[in-house]
C-alpha atoms as a PDB file:
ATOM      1  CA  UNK A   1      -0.688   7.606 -36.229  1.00  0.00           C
ATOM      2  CA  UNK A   2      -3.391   7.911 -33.010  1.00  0.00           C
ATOM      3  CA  UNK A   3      -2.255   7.150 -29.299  1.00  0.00           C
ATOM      4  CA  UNK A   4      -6.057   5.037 -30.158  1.00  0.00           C
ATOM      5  CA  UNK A   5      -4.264   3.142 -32.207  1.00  0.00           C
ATOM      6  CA  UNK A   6      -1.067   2.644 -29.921  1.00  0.00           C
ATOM      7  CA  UNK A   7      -3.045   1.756 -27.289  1.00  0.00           C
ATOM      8  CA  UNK A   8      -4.895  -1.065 -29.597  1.00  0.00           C
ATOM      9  CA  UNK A   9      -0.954  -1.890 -30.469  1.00  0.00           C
ATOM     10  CA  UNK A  10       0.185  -1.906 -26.779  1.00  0.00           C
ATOM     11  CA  UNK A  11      -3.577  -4.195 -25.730  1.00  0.00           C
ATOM     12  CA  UNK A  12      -2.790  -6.869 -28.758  1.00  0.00           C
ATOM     13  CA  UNK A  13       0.665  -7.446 -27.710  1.00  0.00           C
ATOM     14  CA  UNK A  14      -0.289  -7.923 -23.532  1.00  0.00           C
ATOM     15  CA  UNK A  15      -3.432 -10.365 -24.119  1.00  0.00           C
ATOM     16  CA  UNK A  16      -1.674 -12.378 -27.696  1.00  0.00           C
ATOM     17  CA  UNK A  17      -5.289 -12.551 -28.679  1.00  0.00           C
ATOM     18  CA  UNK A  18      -7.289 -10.023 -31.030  1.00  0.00           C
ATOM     19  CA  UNK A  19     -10.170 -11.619 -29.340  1.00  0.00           C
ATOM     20  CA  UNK A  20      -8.996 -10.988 -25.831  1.00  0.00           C
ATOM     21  CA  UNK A  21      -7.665  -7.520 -27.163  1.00  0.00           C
ATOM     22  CA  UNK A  22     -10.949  -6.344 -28.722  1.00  0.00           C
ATOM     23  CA  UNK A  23     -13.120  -7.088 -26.038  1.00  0.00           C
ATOM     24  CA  UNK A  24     -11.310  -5.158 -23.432  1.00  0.00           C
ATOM     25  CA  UNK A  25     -10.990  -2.491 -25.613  1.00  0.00           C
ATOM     26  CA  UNK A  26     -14.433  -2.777 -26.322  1.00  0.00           C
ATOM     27  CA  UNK A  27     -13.709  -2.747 -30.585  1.00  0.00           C
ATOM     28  CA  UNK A  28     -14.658  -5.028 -32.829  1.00  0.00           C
ATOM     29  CA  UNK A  29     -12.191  -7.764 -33.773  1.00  0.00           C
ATOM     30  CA  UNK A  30     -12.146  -6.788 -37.790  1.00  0.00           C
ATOM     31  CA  UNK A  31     -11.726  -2.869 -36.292  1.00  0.00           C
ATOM     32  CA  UNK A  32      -9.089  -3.720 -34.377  1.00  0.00           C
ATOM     33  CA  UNK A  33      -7.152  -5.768 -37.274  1.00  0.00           C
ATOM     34  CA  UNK A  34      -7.439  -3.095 -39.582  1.00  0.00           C
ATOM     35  CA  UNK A  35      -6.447  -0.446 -37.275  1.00  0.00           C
ATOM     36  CA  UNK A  36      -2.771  -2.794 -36.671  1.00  0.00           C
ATOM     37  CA  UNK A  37      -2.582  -3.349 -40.286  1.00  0.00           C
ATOM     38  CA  UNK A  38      -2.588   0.368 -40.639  1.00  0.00           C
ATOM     39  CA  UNK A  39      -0.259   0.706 -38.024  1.00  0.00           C
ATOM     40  CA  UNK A  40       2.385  -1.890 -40.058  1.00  0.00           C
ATOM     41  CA  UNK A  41       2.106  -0.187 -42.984  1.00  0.00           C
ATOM     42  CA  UNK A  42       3.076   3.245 -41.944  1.00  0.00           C
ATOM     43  CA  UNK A  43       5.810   1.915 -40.121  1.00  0.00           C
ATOM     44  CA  UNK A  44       7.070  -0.423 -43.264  1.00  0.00           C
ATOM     45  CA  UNK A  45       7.208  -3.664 -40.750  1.00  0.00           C
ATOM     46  CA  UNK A  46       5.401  -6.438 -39.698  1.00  0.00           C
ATOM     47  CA  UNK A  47       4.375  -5.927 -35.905  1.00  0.00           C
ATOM     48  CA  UNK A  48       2.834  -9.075 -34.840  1.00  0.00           C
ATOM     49  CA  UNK A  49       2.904 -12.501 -36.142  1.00  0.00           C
ATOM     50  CA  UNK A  50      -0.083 -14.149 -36.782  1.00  0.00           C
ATOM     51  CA  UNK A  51      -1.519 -17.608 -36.936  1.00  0.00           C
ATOM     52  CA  UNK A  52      -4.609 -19.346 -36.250  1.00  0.00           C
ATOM     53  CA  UNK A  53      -4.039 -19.981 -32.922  1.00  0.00           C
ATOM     54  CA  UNK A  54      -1.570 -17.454 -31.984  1.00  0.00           C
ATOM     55  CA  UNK A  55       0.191 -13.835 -31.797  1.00  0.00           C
ATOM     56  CA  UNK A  56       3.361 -13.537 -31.219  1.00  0.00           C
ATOM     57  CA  UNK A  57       4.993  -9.842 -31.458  1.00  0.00           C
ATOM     58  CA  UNK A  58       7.764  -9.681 -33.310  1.00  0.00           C
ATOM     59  CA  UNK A  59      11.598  -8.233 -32.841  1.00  0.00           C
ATOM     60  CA  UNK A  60      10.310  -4.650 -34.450  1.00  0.00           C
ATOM     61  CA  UNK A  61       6.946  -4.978 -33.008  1.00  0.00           C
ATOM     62  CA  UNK A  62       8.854  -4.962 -29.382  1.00  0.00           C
ATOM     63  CA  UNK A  63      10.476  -2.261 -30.160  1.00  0.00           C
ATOM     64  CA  UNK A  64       7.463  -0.527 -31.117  1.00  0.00           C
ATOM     65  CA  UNK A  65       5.410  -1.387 -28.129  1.00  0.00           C
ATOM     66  CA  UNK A  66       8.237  -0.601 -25.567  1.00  0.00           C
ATOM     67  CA  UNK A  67       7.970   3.729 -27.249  1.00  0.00           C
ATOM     68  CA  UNK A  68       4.479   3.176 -27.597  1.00  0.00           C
ATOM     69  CA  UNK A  69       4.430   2.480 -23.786  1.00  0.00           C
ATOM     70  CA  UNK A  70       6.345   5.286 -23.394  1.00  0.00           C
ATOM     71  CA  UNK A  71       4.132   7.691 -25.127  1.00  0.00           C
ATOM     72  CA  UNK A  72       0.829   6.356 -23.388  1.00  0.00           C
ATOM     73  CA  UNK A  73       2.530   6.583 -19.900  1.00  0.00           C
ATOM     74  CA  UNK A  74       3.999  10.439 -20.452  1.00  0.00           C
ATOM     75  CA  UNK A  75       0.368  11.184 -22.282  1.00  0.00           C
ATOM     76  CA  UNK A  76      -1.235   9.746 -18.850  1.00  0.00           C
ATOM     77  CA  UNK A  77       1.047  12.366 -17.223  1.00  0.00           C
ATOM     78  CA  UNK A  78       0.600  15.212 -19.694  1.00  0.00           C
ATOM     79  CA  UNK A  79      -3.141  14.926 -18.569  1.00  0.00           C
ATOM     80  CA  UNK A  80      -2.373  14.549 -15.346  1.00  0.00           C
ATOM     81  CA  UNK A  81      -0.015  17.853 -14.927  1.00  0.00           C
ATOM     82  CA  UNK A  82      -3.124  19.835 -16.629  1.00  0.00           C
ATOM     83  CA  UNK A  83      -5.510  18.677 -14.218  1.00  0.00           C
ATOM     84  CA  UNK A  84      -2.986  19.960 -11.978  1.00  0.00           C
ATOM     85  CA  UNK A  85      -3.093  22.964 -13.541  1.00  0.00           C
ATOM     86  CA  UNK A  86      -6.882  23.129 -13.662  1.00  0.00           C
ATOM     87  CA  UNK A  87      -6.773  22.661  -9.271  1.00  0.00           C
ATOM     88  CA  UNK A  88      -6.663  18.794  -9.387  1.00  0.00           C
ATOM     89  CA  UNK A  89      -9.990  18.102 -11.245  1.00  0.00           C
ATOM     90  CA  UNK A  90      -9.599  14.578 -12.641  1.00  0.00           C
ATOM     91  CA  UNK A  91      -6.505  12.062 -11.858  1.00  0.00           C
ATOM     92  CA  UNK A  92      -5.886   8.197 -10.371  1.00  0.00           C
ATOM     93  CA  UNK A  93      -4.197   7.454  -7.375  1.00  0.00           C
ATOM     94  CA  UNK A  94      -2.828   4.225  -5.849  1.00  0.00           C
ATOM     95  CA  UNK A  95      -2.029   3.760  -2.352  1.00  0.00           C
ATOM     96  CA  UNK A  96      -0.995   0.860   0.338  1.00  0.00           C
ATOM     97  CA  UNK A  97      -0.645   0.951   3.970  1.00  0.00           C
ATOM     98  CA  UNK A  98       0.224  -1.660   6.538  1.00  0.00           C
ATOM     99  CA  UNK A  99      -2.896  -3.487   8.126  1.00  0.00           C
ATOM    100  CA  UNK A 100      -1.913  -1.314  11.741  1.00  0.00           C
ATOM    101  CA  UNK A 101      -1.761   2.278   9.550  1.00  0.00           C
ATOM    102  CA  UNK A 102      -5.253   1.185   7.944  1.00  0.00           C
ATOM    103  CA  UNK A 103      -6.588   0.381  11.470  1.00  0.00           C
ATOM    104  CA  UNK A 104      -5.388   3.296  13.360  1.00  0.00           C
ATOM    105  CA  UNK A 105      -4.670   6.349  10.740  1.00  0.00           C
ATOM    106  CA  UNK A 106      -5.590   5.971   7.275  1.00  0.00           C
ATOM    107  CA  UNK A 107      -9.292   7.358   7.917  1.00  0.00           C
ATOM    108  CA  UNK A 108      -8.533  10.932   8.715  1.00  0.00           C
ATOM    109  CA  UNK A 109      -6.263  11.182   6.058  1.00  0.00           C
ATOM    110  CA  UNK A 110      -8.032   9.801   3.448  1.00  0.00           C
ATOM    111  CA  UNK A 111     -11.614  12.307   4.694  1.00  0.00           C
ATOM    112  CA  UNK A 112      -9.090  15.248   4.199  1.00  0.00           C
ATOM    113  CA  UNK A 113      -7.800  14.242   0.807  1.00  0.00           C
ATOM    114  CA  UNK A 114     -11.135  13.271  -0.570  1.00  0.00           C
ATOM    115  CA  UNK A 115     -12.467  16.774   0.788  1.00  0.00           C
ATOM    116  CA  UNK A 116      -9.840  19.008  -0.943  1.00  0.00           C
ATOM    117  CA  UNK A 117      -9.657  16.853  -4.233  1.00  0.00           C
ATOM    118  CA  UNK A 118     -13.139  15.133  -4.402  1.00  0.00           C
ATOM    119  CA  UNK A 119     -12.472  14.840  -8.162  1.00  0.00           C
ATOM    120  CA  UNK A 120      -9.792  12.145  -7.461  1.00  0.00           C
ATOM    121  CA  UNK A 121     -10.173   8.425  -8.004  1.00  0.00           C
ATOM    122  CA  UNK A 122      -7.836   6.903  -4.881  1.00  0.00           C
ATOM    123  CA  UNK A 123      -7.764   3.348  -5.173  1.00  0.00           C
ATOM    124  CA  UNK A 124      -6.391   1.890  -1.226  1.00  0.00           C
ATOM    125  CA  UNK A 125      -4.799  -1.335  -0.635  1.00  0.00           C
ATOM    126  CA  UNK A 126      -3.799  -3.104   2.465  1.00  0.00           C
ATOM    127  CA  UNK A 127      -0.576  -5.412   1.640  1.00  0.00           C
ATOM    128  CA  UNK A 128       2.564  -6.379   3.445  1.00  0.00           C
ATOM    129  CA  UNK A 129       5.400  -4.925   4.009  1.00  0.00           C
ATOM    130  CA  UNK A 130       7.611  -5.842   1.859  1.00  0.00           C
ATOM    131  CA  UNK A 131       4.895  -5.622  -1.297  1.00  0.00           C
ATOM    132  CA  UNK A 132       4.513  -1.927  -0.694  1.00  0.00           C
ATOM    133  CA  UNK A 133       8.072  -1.926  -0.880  1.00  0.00           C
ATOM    134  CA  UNK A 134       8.132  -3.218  -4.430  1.00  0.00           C
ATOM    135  CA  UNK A 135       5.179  -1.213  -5.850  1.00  0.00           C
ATOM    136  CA  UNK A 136       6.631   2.094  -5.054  1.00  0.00           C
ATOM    137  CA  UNK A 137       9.520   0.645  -6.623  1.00  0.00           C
ATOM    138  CA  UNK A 138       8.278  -0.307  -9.909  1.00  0.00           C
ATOM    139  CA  UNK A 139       5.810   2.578 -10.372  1.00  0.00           C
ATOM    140  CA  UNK A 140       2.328   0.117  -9.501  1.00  0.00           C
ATOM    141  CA  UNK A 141       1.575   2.167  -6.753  1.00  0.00           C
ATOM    142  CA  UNK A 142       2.362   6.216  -6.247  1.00  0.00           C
ATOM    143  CA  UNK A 143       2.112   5.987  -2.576  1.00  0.00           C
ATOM    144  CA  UNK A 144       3.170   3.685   0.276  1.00  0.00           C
ATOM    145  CA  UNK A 145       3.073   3.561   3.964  1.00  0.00           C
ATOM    146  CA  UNK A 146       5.361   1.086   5.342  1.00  0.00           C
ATOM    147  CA  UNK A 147       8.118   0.059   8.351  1.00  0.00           C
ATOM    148  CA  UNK A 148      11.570   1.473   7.813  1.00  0.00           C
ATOM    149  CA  UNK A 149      14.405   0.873   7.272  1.00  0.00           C
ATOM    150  CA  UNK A 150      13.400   1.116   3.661  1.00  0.00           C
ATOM    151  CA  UNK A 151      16.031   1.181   0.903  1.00  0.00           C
ATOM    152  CA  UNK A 152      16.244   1.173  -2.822  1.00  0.00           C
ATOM    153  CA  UNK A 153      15.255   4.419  -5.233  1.00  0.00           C
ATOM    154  CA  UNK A 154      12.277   5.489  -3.644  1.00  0.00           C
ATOM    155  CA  UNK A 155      11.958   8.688  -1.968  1.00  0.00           C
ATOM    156  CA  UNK A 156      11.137   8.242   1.876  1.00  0.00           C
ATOM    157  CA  UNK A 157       9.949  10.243   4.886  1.00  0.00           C
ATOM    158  CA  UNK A 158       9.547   9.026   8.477  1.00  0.00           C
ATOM    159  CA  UNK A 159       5.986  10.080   9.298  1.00  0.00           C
ATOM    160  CA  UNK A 160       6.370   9.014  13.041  1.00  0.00           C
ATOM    161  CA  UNK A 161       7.922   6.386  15.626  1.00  0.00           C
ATOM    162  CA  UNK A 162       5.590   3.798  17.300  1.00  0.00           C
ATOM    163  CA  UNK A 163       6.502   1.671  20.354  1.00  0.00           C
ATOM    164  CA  UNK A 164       5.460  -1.341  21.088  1.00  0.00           C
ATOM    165  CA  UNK A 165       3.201  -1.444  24.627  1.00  0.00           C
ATOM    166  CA  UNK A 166       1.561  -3.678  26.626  1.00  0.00           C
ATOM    167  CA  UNK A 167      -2.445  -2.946  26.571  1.00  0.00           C
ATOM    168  CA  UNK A 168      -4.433  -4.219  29.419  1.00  0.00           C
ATOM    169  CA  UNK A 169      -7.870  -3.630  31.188  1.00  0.00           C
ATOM    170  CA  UNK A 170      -7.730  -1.016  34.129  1.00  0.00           C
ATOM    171  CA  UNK A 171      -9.194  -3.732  36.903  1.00  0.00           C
ATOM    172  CA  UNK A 172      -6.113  -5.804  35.222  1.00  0.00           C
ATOM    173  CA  UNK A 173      -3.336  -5.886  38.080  1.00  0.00           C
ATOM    174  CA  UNK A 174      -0.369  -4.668  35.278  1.00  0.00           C
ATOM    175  CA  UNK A 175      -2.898  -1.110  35.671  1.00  0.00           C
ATOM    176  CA  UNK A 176      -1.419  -0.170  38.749  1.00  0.00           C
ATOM    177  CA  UNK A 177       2.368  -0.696  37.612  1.00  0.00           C
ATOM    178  CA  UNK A 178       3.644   1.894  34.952  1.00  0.00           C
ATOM    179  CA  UNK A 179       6.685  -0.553  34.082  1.00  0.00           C
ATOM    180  CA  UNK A 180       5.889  -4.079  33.438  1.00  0.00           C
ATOM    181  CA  UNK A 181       8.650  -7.055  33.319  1.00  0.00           C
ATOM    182  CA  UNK A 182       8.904  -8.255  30.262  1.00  0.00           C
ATOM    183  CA  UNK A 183       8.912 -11.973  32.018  1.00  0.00           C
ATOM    184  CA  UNK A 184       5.622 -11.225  33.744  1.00  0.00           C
ATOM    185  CA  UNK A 185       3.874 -12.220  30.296  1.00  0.00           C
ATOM    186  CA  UNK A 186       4.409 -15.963  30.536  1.00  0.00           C
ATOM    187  CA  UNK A 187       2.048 -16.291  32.794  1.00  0.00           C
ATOM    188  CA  UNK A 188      -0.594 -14.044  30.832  1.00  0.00           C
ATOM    189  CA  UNK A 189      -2.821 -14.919  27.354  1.00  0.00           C
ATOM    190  CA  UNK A 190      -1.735 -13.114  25.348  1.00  0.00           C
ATOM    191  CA  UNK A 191      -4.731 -11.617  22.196  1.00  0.00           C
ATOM    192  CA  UNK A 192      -1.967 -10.640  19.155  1.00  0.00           C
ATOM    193  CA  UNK A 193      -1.968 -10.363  15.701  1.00  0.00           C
ATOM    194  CA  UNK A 194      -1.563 -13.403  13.580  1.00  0.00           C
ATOM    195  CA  UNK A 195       1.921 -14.156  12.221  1.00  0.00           C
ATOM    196  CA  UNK A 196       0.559 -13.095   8.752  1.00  0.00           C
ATOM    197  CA  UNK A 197       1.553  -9.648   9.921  1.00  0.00           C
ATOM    198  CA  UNK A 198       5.438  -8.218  10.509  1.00  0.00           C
ATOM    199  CA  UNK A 199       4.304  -6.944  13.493  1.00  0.00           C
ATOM    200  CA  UNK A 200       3.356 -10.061  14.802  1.00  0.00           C
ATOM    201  CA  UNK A 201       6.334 -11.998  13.210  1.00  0.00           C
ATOM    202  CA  UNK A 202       8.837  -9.549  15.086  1.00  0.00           C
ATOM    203  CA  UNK A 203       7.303  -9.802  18.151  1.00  0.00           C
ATOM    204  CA  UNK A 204       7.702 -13.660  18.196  1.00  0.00           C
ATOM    205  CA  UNK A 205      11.235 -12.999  17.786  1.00  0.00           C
ATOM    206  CA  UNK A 206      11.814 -11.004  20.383  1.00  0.00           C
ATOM    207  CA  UNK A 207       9.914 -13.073  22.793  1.00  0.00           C
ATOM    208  CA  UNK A 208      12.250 -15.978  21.504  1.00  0.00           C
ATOM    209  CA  UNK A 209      15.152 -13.767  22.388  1.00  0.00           C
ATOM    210  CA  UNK A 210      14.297 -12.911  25.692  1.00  0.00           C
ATOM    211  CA  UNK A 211      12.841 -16.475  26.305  1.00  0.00           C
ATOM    212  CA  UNK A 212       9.402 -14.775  26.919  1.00  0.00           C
ATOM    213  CA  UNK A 213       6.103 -17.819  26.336  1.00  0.00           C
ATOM    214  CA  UNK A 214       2.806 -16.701  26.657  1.00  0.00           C
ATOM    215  CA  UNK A 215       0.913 -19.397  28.875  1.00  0.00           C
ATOM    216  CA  UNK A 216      -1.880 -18.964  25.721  1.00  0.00           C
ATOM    217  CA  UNK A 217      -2.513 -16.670  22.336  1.00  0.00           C
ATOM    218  CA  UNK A 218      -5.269 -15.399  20.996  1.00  0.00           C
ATOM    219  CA  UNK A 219      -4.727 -14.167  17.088  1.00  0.00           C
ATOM    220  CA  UNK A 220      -6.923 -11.741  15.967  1.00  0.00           C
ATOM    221  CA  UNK A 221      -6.667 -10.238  12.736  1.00  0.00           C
ATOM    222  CA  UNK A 222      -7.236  -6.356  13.670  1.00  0.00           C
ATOM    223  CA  UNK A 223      -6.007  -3.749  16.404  1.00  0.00           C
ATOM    224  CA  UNK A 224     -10.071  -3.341  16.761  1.00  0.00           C
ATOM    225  CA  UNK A 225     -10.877  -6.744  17.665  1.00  0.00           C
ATOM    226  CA  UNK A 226      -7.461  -7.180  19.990  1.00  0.00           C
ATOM    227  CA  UNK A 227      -8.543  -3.939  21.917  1.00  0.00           C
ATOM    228  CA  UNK A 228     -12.219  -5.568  22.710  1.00  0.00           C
ATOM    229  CA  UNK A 229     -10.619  -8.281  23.736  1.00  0.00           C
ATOM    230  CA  UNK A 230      -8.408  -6.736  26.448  1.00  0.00           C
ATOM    231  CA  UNK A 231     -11.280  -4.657  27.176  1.00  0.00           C
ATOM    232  CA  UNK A 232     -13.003  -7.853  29.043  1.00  0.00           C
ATOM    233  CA  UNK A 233     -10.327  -8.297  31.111  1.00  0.00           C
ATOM    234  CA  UNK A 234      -9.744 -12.086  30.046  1.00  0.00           C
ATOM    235  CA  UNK A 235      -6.665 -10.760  28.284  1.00  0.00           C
ATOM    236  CA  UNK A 236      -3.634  -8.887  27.566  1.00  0.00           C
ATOM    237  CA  UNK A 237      -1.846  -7.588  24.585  1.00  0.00           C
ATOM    238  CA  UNK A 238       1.665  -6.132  23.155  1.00  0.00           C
ATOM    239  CA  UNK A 239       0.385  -3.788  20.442  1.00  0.00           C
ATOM    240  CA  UNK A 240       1.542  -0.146  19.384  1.00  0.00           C
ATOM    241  CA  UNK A 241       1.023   2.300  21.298  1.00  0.00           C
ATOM    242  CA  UNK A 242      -0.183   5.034  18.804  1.00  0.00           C
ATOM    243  CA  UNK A 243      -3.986   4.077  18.635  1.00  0.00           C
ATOM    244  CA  UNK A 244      -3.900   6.522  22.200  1.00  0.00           C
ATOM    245  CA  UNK A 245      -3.745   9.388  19.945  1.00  0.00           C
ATOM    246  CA  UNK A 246      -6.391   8.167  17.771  1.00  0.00           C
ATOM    247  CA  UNK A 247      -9.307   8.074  20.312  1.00  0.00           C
ATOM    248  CA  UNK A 248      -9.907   4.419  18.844  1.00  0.00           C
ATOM    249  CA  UNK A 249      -8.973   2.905  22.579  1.00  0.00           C
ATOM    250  CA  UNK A 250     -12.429   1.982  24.880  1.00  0.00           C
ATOM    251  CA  UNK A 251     -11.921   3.832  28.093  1.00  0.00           C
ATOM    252  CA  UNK A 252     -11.343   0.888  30.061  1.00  0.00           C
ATOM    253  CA  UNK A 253      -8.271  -0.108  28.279  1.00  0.00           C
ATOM    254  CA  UNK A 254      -4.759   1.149  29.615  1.00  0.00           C
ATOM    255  CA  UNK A 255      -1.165   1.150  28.081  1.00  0.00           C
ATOM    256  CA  UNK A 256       1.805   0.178  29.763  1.00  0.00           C
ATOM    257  CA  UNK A 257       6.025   0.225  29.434  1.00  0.00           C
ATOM    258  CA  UNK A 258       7.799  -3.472  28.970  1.00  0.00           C
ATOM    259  CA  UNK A 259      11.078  -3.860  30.300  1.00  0.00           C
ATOM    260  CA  UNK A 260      12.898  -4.488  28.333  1.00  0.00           C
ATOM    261  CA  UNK A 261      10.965  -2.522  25.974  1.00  0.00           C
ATOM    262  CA  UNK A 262      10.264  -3.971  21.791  1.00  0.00           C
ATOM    263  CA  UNK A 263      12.293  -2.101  19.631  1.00  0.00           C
ATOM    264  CA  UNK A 264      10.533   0.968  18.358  1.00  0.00           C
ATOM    265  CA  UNK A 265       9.383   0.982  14.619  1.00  0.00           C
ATOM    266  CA  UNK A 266       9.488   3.667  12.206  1.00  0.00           C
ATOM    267  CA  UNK A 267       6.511   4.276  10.049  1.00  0.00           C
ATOM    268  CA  UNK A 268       7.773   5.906   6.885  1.00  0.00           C
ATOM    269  CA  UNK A 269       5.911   7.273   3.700  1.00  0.00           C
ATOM    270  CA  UNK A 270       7.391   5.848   0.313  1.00  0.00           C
ATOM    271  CA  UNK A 271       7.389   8.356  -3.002  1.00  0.00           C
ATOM    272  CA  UNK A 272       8.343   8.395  -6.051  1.00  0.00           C
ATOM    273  CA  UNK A 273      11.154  10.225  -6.932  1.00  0.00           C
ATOM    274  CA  UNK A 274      10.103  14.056  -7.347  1.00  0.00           C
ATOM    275  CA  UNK A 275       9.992  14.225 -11.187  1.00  0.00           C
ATOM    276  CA  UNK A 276       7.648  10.980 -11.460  1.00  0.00           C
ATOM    277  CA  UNK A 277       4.817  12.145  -8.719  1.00  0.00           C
ATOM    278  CA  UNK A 278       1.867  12.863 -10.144  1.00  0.00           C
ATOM    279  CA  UNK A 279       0.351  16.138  -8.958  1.00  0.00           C
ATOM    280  CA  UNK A 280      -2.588  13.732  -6.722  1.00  0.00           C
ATOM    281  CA  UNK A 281       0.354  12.321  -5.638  1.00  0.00           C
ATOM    282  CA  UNK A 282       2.312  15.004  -4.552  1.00  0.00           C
ATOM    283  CA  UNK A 283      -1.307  16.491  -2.440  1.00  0.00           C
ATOM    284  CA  UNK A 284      -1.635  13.451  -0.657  1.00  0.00           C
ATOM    285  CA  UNK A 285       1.818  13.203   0.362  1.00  0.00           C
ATOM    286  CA  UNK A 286       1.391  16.746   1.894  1.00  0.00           C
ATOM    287  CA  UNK A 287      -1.449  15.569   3.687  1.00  0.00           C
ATOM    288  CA  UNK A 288       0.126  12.613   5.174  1.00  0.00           C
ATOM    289  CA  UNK A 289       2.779  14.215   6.388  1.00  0.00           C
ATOM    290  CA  UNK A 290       1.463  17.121   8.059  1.00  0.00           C
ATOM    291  CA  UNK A 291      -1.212  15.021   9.926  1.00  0.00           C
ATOM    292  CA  UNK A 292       2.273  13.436  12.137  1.00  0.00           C
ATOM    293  CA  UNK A 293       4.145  16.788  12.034  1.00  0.00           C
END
């Protein structure tokens, strides 16, 4: 028996097509029947039912494709912990950040990873919350930036705190205040996120609790475009305060305290627990969390 042919096992039983099967393995169809009929004779049973129309695995074929699963993942690892061993020459990565870490951080980080370990494939996605949540969870991802509190079995570090501040042009009058009333906004437009984000979403709720309405919004989808915005004068914005460290904020854009002040949100990095990171993994976690020491 050949992880090959486990892996032809494991493709069969995910598409129920031999067609399907053999053309993303890139086999032949008869190749790839012969190599399963191989497989059910070794093990004595029938693996997959077939009919014109349709595969179905059976109640020994699931059982079979759960270990072979099992095999293919802890192979992927085996090669994995020798290109550790070789300095971190080949391996896969899988990361997601919020749309405000993208914006504001991920760039450094990613130019030192790639530097050290140019042999890695990184593959970066920008979802929500609560998704990166879920795919550190189940394994789909290795790495995940995302607003605490976080719980479940993943392994988390707090990377920094971020405040929300109010961001306004320096001929705006707010430029001369270091405090600003929280109230002071209703008479202001306001250029924000749109409510696809968290950020945005708890923002609206703590306007609604502090009975806080914007006399107009303008929702922008990145801290980029919100910042250009301000930087005309023709607006204001509540946004984090962390790009300042960044050197992303134009020169004629201040930040400012509310009073009462947003509630400050951590910015945590989600693991895997320490016996599943792969060794790409474990580097890039490094790097991430020395760049907010």
């Amino acid at each position: 028996m050949e992880l090959r042919t486990l892996r032809y096992l494991v493709a069969v039983a995910d598409r129920l097509s031999f067609t399907a099967a053999a053309r993303d393995l890139n086999v032949s169809q008869p190749a790839l029947s012969q190599q399963i009929r191989q497989l059910e004779e070794g093990f004595g049973i029938q693996l997959l039912a077939r009919t014109p129309h349709r595969v179905t695995v059976t109640q020994g074929g699931q059982l079979v494709v759960e270990h072979a699963r099992r095999i293919l993942e802890g192979t992927s690892r085996l090669h994995e912990a020798v290109a550790a061993f070789r300095g971190l020459q080949r391996g896969k990565l899988r990361l997601a950040v919020t749309q405000s870490f993208n914006a504001l951080h991920l760039t450094p980080v990613l130019a030192a990873f790639i530097r050290q370990h140019p042999a890695i494939d990184i593959t970066v996605l920008e979802w929500a919350n609560s998704a990166i949540i879920s795919g550190v969870t189940d394994g789909s991802l290795d790495l995940g930036v995302a607003f605490g509190p976080i719980e479940g079995s993943v392994s988390v570090h707090q990377l920094y705190e971020d405040r929300l501040m109010l961001a306004c042009s320096r001929e705006h009058p707010f430029a001369s205040e270091e405090i600003i009333p929280l109230g002071t906004l209703a008479g202001e437009a306001l250029a924000l996120l749109t409510t696809d984000y968290g950020t945005r979403r708890a923002l609206d709720r703590f306007f609604e609790v502090h009975e806080v309405a914007p006399q107009r919004i303008i929702e922008l989808d990145t801290f980029g475009s919100i910042l250009k915005m301000v930087e005309t004068g023709l607006c204001v914005s509540v946004m984090p305060g962390s790009p300042r460290d960044t050197g992303s904020v134009p020169s004629a854009v201040v930040f400012r305290t509310l009073d009462p002040a947003p509630p400050i949100r951590s910015i945590q990095l989600l693991q895997q627990p320490t016996a599943a990171r792969s060794p790409a993994a474990v580097a890039l976690g490094e790097i991430l969390q020395s760049r907010f020491r």
